[in-house]
Protein backbone atom coordinates (compact mmCIF):
# COMPACT_ATOMS: atom_id res chain seq x y z
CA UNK A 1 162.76 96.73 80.16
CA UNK A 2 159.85 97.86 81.96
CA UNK A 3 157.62 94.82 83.90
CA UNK A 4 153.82 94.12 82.90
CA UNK A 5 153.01 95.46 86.38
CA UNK A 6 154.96 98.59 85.61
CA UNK A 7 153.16 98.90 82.23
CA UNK A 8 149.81 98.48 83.92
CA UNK A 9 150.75 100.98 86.66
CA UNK A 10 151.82 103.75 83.92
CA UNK A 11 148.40 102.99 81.85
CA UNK A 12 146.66 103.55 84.95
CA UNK A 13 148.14 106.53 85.40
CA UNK A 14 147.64 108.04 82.42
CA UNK A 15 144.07 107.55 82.32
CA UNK A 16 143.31 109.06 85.44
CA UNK A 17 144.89 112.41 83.82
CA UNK A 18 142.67 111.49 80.46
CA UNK A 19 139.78 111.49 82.68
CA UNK A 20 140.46 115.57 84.01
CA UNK A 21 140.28 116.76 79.99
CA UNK A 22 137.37 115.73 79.33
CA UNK A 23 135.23 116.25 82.84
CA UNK A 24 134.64 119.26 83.77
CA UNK A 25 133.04 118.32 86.93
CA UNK A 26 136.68 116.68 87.97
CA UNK A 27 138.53 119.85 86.88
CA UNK A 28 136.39 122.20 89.19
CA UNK A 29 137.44 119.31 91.76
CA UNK A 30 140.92 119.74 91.20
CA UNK A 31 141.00 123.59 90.96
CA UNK A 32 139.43 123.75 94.72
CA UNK A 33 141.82 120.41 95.85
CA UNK A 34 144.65 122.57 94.63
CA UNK A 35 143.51 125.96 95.80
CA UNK A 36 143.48 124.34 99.43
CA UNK A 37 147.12 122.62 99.23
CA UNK A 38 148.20 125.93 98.03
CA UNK A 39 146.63 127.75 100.88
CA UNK A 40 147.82 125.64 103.42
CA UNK A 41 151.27 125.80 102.29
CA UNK A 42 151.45 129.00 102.24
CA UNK A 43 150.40 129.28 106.02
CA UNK A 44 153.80 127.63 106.05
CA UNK A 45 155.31 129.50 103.93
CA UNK A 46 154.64 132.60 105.67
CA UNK A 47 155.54 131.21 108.75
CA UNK A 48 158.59 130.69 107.56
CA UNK A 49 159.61 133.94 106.11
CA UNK A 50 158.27 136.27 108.85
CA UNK A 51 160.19 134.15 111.36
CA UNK A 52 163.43 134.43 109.64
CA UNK A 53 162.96 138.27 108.42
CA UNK A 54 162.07 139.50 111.70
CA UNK A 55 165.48 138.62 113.27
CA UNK A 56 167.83 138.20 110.34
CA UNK A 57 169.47 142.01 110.88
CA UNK A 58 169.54 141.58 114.58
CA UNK A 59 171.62 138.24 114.24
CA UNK A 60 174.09 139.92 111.92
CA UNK A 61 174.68 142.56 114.06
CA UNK A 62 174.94 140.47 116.98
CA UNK A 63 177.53 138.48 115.45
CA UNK A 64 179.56 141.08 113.50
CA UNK A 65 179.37 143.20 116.73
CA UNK A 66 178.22 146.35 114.57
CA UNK A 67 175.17 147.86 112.94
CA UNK A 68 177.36 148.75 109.89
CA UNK A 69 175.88 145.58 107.55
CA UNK A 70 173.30 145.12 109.61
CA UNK A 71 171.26 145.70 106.46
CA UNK A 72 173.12 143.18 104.90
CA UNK A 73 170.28 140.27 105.55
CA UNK A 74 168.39 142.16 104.13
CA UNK A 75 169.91 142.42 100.64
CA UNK A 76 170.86 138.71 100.59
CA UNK A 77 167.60 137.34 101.43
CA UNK A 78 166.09 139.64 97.87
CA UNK A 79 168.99 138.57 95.55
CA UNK A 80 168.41 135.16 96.64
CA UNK A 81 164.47 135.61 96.30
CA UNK A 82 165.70 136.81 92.93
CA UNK A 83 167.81 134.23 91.31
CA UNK A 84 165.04 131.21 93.47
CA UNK A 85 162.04 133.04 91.94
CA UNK A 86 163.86 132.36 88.10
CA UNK A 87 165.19 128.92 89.12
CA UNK A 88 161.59 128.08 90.00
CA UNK A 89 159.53 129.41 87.55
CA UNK A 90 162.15 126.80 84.84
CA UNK A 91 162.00 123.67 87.52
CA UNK A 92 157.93 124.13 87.22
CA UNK A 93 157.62 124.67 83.66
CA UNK A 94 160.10 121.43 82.74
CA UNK A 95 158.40 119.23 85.49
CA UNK A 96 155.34 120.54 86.62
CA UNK A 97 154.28 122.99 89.69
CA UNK A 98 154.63 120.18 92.48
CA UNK A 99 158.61 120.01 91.65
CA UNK A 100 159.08 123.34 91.41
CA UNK A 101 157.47 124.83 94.38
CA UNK A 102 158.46 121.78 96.67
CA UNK A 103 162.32 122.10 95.72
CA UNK A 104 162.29 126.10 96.38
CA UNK A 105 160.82 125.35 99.99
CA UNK A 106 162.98 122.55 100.65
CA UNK A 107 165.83 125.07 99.53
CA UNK A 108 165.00 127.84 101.49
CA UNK A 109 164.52 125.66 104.65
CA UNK A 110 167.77 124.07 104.03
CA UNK A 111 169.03 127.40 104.15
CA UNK A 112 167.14 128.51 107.43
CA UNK A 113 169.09 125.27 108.77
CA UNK A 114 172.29 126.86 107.43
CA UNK A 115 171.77 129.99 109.69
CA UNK A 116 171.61 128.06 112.32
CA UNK A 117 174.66 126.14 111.88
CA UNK A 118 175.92 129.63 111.18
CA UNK A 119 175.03 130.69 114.43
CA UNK A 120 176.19 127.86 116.70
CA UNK A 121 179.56 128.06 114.96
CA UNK A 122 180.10 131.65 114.97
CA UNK A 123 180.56 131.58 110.94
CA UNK A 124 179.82 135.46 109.48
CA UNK A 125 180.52 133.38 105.70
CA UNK A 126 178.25 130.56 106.35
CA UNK A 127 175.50 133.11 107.44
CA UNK A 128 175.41 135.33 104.90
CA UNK A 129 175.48 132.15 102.25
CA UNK A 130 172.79 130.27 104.21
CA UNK A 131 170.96 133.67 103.95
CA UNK A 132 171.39 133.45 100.48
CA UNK A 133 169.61 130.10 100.12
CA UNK A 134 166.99 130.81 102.64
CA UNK A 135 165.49 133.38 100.06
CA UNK A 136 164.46 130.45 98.58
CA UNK A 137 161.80 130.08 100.44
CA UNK A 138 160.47 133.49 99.87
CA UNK A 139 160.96 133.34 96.13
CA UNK A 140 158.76 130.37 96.40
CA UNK A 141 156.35 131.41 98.76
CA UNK A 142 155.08 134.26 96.12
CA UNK A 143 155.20 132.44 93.55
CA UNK A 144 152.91 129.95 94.47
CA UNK A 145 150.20 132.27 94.03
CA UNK A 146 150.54 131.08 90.73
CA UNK A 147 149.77 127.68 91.26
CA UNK A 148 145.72 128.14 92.24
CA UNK A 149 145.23 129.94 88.22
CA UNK A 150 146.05 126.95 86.48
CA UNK A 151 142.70 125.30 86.45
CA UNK A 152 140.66 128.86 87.20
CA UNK A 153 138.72 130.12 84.03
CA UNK A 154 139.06 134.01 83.42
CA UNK A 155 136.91 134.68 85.67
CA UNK A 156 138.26 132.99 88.59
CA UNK A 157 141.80 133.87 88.30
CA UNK A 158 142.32 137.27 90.61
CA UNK A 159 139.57 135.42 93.15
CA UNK A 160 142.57 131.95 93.14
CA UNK A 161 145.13 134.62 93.47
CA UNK A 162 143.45 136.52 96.46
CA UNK A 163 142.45 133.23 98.28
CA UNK A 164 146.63 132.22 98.79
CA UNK A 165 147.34 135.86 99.53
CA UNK A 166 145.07 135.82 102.56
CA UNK A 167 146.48 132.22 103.80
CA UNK A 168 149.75 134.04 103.69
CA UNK A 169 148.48 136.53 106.07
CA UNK A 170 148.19 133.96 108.60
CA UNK A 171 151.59 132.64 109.02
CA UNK A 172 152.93 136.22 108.35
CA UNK A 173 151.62 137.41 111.68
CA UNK A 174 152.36 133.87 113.91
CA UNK A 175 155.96 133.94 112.53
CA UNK A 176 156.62 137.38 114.82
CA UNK A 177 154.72 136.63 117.49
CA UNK A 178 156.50 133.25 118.04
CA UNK A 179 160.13 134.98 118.03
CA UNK A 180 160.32 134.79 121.83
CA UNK A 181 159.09 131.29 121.80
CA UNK A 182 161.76 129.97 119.28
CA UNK A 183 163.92 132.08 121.23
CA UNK A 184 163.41 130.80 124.70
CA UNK A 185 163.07 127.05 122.87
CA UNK A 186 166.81 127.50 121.11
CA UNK A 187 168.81 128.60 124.28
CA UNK A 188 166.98 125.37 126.21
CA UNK A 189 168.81 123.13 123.31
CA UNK A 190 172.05 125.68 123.58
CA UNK A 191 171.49 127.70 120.37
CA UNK A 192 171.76 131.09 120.25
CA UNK A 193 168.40 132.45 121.32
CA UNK A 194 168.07 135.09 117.77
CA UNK A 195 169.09 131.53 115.45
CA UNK A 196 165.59 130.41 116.64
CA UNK A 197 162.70 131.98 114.58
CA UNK A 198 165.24 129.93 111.84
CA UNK A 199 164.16 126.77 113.46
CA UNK A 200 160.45 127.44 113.29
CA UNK A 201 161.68 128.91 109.41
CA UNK A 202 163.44 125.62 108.62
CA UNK A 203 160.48 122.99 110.18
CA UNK A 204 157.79 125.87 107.86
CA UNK A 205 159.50 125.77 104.50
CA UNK A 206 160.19 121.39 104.67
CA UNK A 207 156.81 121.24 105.70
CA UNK A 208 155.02 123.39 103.04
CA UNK A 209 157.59 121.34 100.50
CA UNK A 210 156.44 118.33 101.60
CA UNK A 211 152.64 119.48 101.65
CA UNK A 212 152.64 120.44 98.16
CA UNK A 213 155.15 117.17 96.88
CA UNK A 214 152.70 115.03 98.98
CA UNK A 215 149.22 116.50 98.28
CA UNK A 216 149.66 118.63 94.72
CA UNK A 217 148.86 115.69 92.50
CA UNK A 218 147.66 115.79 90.08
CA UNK A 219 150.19 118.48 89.28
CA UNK A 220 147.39 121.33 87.87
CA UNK A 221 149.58 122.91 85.64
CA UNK A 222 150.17 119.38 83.93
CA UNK A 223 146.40 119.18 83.66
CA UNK A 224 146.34 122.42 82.24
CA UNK A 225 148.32 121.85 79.20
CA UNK A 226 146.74 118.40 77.98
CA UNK A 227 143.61 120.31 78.81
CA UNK A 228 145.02 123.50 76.15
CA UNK A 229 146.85 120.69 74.07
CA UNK A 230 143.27 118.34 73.36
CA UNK A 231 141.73 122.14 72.09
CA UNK A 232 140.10 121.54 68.67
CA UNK A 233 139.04 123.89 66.35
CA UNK A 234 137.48 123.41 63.06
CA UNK A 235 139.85 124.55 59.59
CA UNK A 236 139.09 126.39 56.41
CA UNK A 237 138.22 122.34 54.74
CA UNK A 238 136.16 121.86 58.00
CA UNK A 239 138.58 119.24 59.59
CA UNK A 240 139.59 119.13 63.68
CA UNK A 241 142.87 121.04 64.02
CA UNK A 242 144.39 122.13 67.31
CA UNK A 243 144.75 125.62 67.29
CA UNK A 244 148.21 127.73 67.61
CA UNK A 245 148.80 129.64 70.82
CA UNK A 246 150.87 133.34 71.06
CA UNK A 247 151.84 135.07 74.10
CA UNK A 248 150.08 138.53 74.29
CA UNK A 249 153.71 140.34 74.49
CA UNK A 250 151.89 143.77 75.53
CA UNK A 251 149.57 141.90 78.36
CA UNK A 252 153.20 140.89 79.90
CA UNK A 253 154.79 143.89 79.78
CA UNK A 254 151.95 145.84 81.58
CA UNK A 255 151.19 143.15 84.38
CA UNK A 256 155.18 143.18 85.32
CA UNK A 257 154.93 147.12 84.90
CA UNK A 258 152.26 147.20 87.59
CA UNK A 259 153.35 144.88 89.73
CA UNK A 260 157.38 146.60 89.36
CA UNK A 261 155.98 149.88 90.27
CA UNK A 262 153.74 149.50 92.86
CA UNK A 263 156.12 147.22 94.42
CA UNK A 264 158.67 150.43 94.23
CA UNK A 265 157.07 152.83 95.45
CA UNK A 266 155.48 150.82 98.83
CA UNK A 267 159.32 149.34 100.12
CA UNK A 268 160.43 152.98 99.46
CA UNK A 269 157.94 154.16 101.42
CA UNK A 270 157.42 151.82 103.59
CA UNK A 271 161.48 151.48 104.70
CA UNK A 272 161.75 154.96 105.82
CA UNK A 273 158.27 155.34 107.54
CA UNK A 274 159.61 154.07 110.76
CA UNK A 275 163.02 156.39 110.43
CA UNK A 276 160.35 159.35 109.95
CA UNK A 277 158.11 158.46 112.94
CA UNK A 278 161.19 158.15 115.35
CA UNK A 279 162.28 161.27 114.27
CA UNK A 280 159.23 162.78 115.15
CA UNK A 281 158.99 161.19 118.69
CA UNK A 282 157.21 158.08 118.53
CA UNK A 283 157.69 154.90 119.95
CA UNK A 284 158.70 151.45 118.89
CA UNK A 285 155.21 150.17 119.85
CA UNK A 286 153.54 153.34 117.47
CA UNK A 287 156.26 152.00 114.79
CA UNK A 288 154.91 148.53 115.17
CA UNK A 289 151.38 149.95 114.73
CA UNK A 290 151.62 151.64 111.87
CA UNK A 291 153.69 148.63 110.50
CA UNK A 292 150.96 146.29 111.42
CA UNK A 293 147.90 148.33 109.85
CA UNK A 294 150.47 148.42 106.58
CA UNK A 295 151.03 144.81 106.44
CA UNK A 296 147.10 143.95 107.07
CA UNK A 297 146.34 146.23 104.48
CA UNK A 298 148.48 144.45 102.33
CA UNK A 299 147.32 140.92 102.61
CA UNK A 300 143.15 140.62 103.98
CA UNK A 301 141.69 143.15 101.45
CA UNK A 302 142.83 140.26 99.51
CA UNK A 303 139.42 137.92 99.17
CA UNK A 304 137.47 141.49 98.04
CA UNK A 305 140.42 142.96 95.69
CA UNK A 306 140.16 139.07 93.98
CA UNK A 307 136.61 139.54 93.38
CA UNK A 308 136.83 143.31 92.03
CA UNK A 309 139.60 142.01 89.68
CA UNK A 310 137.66 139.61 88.13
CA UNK A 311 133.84 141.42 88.31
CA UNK A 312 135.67 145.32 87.15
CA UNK A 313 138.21 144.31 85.44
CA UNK A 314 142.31 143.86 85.67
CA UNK A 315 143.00 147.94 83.96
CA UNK A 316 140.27 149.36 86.15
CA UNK A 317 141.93 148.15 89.74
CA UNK A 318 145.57 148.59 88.46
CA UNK A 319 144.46 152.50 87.32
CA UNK A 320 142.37 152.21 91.24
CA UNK A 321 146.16 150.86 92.70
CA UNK A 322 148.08 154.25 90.91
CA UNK A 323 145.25 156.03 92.37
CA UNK A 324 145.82 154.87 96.32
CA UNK A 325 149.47 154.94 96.20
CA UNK A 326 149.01 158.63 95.11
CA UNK A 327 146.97 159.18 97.67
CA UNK A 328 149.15 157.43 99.94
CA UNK A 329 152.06 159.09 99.11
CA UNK A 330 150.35 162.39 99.41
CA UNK A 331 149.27 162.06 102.77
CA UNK A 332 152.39 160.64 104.15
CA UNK A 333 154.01 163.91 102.36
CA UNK A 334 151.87 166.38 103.97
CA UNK A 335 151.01 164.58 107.07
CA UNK A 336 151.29 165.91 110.35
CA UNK A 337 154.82 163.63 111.57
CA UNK A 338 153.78 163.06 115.13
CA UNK A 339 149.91 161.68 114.40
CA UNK A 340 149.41 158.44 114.65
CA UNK A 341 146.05 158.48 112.89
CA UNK A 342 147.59 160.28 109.83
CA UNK A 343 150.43 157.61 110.02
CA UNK A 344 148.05 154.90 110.19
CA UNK A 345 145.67 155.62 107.23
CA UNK A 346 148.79 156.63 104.93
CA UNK A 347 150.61 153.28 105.91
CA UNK A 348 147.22 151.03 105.03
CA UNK A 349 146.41 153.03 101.30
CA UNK A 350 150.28 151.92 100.70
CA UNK A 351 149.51 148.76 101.31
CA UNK A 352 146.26 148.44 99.66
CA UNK A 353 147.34 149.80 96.49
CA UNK A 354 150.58 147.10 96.50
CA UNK A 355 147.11 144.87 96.87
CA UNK A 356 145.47 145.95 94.12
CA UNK A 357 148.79 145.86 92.03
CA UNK A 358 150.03 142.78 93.09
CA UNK A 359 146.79 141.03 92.39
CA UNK A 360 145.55 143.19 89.06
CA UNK A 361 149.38 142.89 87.27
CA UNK A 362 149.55 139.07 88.52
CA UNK A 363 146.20 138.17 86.78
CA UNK A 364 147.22 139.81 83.65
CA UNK A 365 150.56 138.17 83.53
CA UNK A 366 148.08 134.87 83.45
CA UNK A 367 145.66 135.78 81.09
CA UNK A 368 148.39 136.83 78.77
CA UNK A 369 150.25 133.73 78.64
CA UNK A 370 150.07 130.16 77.64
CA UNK A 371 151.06 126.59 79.93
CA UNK A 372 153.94 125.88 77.28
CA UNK A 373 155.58 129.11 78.71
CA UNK A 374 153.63 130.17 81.84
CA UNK A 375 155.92 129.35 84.50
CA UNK A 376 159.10 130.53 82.76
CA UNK A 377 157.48 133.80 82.33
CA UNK A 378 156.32 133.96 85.71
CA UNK A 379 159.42 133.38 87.23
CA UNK A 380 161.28 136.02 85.06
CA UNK A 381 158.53 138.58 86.16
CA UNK A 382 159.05 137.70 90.00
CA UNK A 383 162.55 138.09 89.49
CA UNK A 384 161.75 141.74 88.93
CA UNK A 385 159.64 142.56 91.30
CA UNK A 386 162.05 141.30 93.92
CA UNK A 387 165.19 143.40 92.42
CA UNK A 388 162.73 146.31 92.42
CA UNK A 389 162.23 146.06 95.62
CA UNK A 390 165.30 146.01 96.69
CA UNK A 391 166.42 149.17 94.26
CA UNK A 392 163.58 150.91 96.00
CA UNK A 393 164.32 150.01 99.42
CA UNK A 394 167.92 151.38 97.99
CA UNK A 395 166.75 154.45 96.65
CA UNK A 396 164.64 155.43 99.55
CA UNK A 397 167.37 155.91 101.93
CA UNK A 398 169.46 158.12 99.02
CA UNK A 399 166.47 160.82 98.78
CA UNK A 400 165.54 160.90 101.85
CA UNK A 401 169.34 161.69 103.34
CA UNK A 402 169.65 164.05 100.34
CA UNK A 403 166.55 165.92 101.05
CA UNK A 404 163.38 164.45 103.26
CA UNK A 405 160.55 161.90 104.10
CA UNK A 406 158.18 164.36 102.43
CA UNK A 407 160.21 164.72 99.13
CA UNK A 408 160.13 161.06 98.82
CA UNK A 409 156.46 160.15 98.92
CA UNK A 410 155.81 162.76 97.13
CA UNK A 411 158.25 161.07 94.44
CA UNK A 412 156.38 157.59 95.08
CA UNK A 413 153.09 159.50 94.56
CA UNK A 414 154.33 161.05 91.13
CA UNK A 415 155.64 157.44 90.20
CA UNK A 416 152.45 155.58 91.05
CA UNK A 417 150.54 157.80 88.18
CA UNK A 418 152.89 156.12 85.76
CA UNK A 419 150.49 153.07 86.08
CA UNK A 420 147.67 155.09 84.12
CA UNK A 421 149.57 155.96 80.91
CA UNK A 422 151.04 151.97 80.94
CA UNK A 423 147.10 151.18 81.30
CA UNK A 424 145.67 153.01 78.50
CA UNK A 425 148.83 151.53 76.78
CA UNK A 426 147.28 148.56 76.99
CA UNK A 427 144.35 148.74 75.87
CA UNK A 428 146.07 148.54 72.36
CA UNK A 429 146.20 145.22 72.73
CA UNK A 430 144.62 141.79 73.24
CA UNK A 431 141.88 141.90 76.07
């Protein structure tokens, strides 16, 4: 039996969430209150995966004492991003985006904490489970891009998307740069000096849990269903009905087709530049140029590509994202090998048209679905774009050993147009 004092407590509570439905003043409120937490965990977040990511081959080979599955991280840390990014997408659509995308960071940084263990211990099993788990974290951190479009009207939605995207940036590049560090800091404690980036991984993915299970409340995507559940509409006899909702079916299948193929064709790309460039003479330090300018290009456009989303339109920047990689591809095809400028420019269209697919595809897969389903469906669609990653990280290293770096971004270039016919597709259906 519940206690007068627990009765009043729940009452309470449920007319603070009343009060968001029918203020829009306190729903603007909450959209910027979330669109912070999000941001700041995902300076976490990114911490966290860049940490762990920049290392996890080296450790492997270090303990296996061979580069033979030294790519084995690697492939872990996606099929884990892959079955996290469908657990999830269910936790948050049962209980709410604060459970969700709290339990996938604490998950992933429990498995960070597994590496380590791994590591100390000398355990090749424990790492490549702990691996496993630590794509958690990952899984989690893109999917919390999802989190800011709750509350955002139409035309907000790309702009919420952008704003995390760029907050990700941040703790992207600090998680590199602070490999020595945790390095130096894990043999002072007597840890093997590659386990600790995983230490800065594990304290980056508790803390963004506990930001968002802390600060995310209300939980916006709660909000957002009593919000589309108090919707009224007049009937044919005139009286207040609330009014049934579809998934647009067709708006889903094109935002996971963008998002799939772009994200294709820039790992394939992408994992073989650095083969190409060694092959041609350069440097580790021109690799980690080029690299650098790619993964910039990937993440700050972001603010601007929100904005263009929302003012142009989601088909016009996913037909402008087929159009870069093309170019992209092209260039890196025909390219001069040993110019760095070339290299450069090729590298950053790859990773702005990702941008403008990434942000394009995951505003349609918003618009096109409804808060009894969202997160579900958002999960399922993350779990493809991770596996396609992976198949095209996969693929990459097939054509180029069968023919050359050339062949294959040509092939990414050819693959990219794919985007316009799926476009014009679309326009066959809801708006």
């Amino acid at each position: 039996m519940l206690q007068k004092d627990d009765v009043n407590a729940l009452d309470a509570q449920s007319l603070r969430l009343q009060s968001y439905i029918h203020s829009s003043e306190q729903q603007k409120s909450l959209y910027k209150r979330t669109l912070l937490v999000v941001s700041i965990s995902q300076i976490l977040g990114g911490a966290g995966l860049a940490a762990g990511v920049t290392v996890g081959a080296l450790l492997a080979q270090q303990m296996l004492g061979t580069d033979a599955f030294a790519g084995l991280p690697s492939g872990l840390l996606t099929l884990g991003s892959a079955g996290a990014a469908l657990f999830v997408g269910r936790l948050s659509q049962a209980y709410g985006r604060r459970t969700g995308l709290s339990t996938g960071f604490m998950i992933g940084g429990l498995g960070a904490i597994g590496v380590i263990i791994a590591a100390i211990i000398n355990s090749v099993f424990l790492l490549f489970l702990s691996l496993l788990v630590y794509g958690a974290g990952s899984a989690t951190n893109l999917q919390a891009r999802y989190a800011g479009t709750d509350l955002a009207n139409r035309k907000q939605r790309a702009t919420a998307i952008s704003t995390t995207l760029v907050f990700t940036t941040f703790g992207a590049v600090a998680g590199p740069n602070l490999v020595d560090v945790m390095g130096d800091f894990a043999l002072s404690i007597g840890i093997p000096s590659l386990a600790g980036p995983f230490i800065l991984g594990a304290a980056a993915y508790i803390l963004a849990g506990l930001v968002l299970f802390i600060m995310l409340r209300p939980d916006p995507l709660v909000i957002a269903r009593m919000i589309e559940a108090t919707k009224q509409e007049p009937s044919e006899k005139g009286h207040l009905v609330t009014p049934e909702h579809t998934e647009n079916k067709r708006g889903i299948i094109v935002g996971a087709t963008i998002m799939v193929l772009t994200q294709i064709v820039m790992v394939a790309i992408m994992t073989m530049t650095p083969i190409h460039m060694m092959h041609h003479g350069h440097t580790l330090g021109a690799v980690g140029l080029v690299i650098g300018f790619h993964i910039g290009a990937m993440y700050l456009p972001s603010l601007v590509t929100g904005f263009l989303v929302d003012k142009l339109g989601r088909t016009v920047m996913a037909i402008a994202s087929g159009t870069t990689l093309l170019l992209a591809g092209l260039l890196s095809a025909f390219a001069p090998g040993n110019s760095m400028v070339f290299m450069i420019i090729a590298l950053s269209l790859l990773g702005l048209g990702w941008n403008f697919g990434l942000i394009s595809g995951t505003a349609l897969i918003v618009d096109s679905t409804e808060t009894s389903t969202r997160a579900k469906t958002q999960g399922t669609v993350d779990v493809l774009i991770a596996l396609s990653g992976a198949a095209g990280g996969a693929m990459s290293g097939m054509i180029v050993a069968g023919s050359s770096y050339p062949t294959l971004s040509l092939v990414g270039g050819i693959l990219s147009l794919l985007l316009i016919p799926v476009v014009i597709w679309s326009r066959g259906g809801r708006k």
